[in-house]
C-alpha atoms as a PDB file:
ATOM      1  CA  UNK A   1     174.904 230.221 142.772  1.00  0.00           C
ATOM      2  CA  UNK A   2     173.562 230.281 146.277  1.00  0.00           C
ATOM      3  CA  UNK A   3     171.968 227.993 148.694  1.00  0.00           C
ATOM      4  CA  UNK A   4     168.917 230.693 148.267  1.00  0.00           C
ATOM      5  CA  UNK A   5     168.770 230.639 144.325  1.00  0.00           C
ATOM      6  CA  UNK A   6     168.255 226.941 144.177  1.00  0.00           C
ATOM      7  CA  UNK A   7     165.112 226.965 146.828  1.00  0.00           C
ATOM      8  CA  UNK A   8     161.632 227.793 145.196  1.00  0.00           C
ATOM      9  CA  UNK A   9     159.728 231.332 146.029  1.00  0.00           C
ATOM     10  CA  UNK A  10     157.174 228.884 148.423  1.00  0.00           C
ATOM     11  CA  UNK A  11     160.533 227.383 150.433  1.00  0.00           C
ATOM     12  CA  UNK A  12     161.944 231.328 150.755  1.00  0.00           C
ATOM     13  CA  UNK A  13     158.062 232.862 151.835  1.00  0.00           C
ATOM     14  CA  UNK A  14     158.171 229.638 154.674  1.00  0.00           C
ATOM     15  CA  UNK A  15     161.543 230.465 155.701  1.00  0.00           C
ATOM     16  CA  UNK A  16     160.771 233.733 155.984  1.00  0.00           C
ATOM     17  CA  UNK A  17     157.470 233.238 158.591  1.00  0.00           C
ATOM     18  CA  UNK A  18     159.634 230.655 160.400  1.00  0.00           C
ATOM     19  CA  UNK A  19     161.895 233.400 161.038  1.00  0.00           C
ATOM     20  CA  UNK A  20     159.430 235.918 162.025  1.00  0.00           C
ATOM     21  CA  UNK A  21     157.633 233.163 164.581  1.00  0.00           C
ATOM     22  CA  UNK A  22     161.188 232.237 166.262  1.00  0.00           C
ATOM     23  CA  UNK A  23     161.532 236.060 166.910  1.00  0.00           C
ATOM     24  CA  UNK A  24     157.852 237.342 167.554  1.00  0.00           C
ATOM     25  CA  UNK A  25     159.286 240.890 168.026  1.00  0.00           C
ATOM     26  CA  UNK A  26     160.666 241.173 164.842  1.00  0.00           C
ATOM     27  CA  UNK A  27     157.968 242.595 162.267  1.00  0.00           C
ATOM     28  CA  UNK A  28     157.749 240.328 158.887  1.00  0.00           C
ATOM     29  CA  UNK A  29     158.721 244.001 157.092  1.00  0.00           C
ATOM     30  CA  UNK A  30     161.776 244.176 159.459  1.00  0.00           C
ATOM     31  CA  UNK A  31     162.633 240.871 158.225  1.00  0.00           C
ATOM     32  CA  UNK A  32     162.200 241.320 154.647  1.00  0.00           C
ATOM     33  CA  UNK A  33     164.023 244.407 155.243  1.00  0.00           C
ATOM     34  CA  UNK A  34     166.855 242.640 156.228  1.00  0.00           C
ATOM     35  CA  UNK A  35     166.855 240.721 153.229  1.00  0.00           C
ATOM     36  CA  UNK A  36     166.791 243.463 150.779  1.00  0.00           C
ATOM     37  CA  UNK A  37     170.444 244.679 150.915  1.00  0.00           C
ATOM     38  CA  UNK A  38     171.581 241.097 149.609  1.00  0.00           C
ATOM     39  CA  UNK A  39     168.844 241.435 147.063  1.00  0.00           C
ATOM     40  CA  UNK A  40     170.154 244.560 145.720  1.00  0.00           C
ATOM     41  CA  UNK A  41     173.409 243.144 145.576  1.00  0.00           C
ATOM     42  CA  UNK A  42     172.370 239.867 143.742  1.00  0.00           C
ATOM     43  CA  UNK A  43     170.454 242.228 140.853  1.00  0.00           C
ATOM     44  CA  UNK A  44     173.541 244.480 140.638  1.00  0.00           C
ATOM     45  CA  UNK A  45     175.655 241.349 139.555  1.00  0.00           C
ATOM     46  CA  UNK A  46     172.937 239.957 137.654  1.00  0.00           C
ATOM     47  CA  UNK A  47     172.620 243.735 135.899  1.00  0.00           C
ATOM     48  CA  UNK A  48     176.459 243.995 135.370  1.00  0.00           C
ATOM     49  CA  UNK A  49     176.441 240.355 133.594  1.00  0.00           C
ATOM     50  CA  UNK A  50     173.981 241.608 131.462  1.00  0.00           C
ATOM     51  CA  UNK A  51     175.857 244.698 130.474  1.00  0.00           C
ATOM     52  CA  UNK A  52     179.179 243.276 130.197  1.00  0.00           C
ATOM     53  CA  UNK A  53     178.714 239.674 129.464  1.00  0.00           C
ATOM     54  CA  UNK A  54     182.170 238.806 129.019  1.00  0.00           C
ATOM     55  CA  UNK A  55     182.732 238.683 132.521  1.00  0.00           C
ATOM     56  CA  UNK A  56     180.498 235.725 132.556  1.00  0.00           C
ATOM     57  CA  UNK A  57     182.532 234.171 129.624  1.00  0.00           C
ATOM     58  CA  UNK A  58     186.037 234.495 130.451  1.00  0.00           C
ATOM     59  CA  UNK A  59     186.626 231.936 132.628  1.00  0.00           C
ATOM     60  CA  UNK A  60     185.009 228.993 130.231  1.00  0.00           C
ATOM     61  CA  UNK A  61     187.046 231.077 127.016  1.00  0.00           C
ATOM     62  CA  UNK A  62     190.242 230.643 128.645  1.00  0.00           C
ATOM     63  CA  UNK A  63     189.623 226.955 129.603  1.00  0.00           C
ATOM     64  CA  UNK A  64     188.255 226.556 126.497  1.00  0.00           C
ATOM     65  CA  UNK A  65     189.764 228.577 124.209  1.00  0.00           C
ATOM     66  CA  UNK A  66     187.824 230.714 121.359  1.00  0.00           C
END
């Protein structure tokens, strides 16, 4: 989990015009932009959990045990 999953959408949309007001010659779609790429990467792990879930479940099966 990441410092950016435990913030609410309202807390990620202020950060977000923060950032575009330090830098006024970024554009807010140059910003958002940005963000995408780590986006896409968080949904393909979230999609590959889905599809294999035992990679999610290994770790508390082997501490665990079946």
């Amino acid at each position: 989990m990441t410092t950016e999953d435990l913030m609410s959408k309202s807390t990620k949309l202020r950060i977000v015009f923060a950032a575009a007001g330090v830098a006024p010659e970024w554009d807010l779609k140059d910003i958002i932009l940005g963000m995408m790429q780590f986006m896409v990467i968080k949904l393909m792990g979230l999609a590959l959990i889905f599809m294999l879930p035992q990679i999610a479940l290994w770790f508390p099966t082997y501490i665990y045990g079946q």
